[in-house]
C-alpha atoms as a PDB file:
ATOM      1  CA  UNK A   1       0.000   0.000   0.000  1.00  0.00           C
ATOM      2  CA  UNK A   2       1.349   3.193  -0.843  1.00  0.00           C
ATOM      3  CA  UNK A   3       2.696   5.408   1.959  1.00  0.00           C
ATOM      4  CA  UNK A   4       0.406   8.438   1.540  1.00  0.00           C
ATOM      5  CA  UNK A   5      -2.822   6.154   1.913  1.00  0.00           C
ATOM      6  CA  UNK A   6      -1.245   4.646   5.118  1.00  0.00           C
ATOM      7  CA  UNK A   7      -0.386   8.481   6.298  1.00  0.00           C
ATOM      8  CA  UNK A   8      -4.098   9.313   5.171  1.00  0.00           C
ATOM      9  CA  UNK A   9      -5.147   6.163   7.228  1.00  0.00           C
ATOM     10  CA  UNK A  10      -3.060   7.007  10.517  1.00  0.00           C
ATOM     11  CA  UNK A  11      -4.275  10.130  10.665  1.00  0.00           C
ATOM     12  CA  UNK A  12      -8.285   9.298  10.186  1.00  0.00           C
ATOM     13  CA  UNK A  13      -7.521   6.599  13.099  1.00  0.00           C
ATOM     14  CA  UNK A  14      -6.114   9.104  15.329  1.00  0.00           C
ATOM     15  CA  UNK A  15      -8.679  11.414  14.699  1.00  0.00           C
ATOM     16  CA  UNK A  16     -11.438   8.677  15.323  1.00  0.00           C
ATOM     17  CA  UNK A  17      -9.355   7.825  18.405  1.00  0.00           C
ATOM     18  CA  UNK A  18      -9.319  11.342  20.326  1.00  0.00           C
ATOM     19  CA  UNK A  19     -12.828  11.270  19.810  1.00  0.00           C
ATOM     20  CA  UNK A  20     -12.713  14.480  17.407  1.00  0.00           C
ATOM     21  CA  UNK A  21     -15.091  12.663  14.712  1.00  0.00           C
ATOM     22  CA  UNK A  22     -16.956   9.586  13.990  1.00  0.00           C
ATOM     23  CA  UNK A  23     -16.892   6.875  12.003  1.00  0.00           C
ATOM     24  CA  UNK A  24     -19.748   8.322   9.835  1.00  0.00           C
ATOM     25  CA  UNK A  25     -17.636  11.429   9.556  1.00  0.00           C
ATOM     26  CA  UNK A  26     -15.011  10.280   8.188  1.00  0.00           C
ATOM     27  CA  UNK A  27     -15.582  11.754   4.396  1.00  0.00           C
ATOM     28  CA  UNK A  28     -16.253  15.060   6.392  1.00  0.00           C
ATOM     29  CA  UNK A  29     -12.349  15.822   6.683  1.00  0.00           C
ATOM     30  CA  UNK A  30     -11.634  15.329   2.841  1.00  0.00           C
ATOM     31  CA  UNK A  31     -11.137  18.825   2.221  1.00  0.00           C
ATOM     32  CA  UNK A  32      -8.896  18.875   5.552  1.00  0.00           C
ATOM     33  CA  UNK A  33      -6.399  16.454   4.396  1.00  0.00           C
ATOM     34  CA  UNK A  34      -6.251  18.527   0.803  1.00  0.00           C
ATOM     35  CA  UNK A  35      -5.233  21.244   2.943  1.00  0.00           C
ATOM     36  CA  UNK A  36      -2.333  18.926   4.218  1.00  0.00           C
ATOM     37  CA  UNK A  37      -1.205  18.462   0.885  1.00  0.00           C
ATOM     38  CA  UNK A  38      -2.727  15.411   0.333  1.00  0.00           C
ATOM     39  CA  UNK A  39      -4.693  14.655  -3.380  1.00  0.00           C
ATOM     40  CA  UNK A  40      -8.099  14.234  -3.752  1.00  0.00           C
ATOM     41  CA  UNK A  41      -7.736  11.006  -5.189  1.00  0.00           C
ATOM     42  CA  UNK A  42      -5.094   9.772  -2.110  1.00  0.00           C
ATOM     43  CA  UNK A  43      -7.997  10.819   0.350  1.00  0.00           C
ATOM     44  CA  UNK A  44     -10.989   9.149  -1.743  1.00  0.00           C
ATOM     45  CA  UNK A  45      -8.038   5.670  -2.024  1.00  0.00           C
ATOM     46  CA  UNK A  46      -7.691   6.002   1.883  1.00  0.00           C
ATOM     47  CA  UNK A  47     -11.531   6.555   2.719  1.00  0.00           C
ATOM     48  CA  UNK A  48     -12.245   3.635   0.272  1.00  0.00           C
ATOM     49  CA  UNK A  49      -9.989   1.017   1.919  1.00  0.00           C
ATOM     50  CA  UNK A  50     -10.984   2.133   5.303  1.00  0.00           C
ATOM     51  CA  UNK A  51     -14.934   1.320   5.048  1.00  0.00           C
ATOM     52  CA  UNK A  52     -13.639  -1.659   3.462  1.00  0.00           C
ATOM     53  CA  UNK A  53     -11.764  -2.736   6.165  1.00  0.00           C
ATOM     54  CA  UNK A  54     -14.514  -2.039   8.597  1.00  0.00           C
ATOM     55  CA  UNK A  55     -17.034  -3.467   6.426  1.00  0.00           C
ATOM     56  CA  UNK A  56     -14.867  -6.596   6.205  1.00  0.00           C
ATOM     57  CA  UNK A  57     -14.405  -6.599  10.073  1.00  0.00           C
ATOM     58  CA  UNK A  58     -18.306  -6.149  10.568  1.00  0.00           C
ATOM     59  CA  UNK A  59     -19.131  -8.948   8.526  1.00  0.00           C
ATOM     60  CA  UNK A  60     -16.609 -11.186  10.451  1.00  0.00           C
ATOM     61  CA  UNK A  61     -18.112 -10.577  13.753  1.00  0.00           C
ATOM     62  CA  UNK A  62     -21.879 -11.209  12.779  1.00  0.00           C
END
């Protein structure tokens, strides 16, 4: 996986972590992570892998 998605990734965890936004919020700091220098297509990779991880881990535990 390229660096930048797993920097995008970090990042959303942390930000899920200290409680500063939700799961369901997570396409909410797009624009944020532009401002960071990140692509719009880097953000939309990272956002895409990370609902299908937790989609993935959901269906597990059912």
């Amino acid at each position: 996986m390229d660096q930048r998605i797993v920097e995008i990734l970090m990042y959303v965890i942390g930000e899920i972590q200290s409680r500063r936004i939700k799961v369901e919020e997570i396409e909410g700091i797009s624009d944020e992570l532009v401002q960071r220098g990140f692509s719009q297509r880097e953000v939309a990779t990272a956002i895409a892998v990370f609902a299908e991880r937790l989609n993935g881990d959901s269906r597990r535990t059912v």
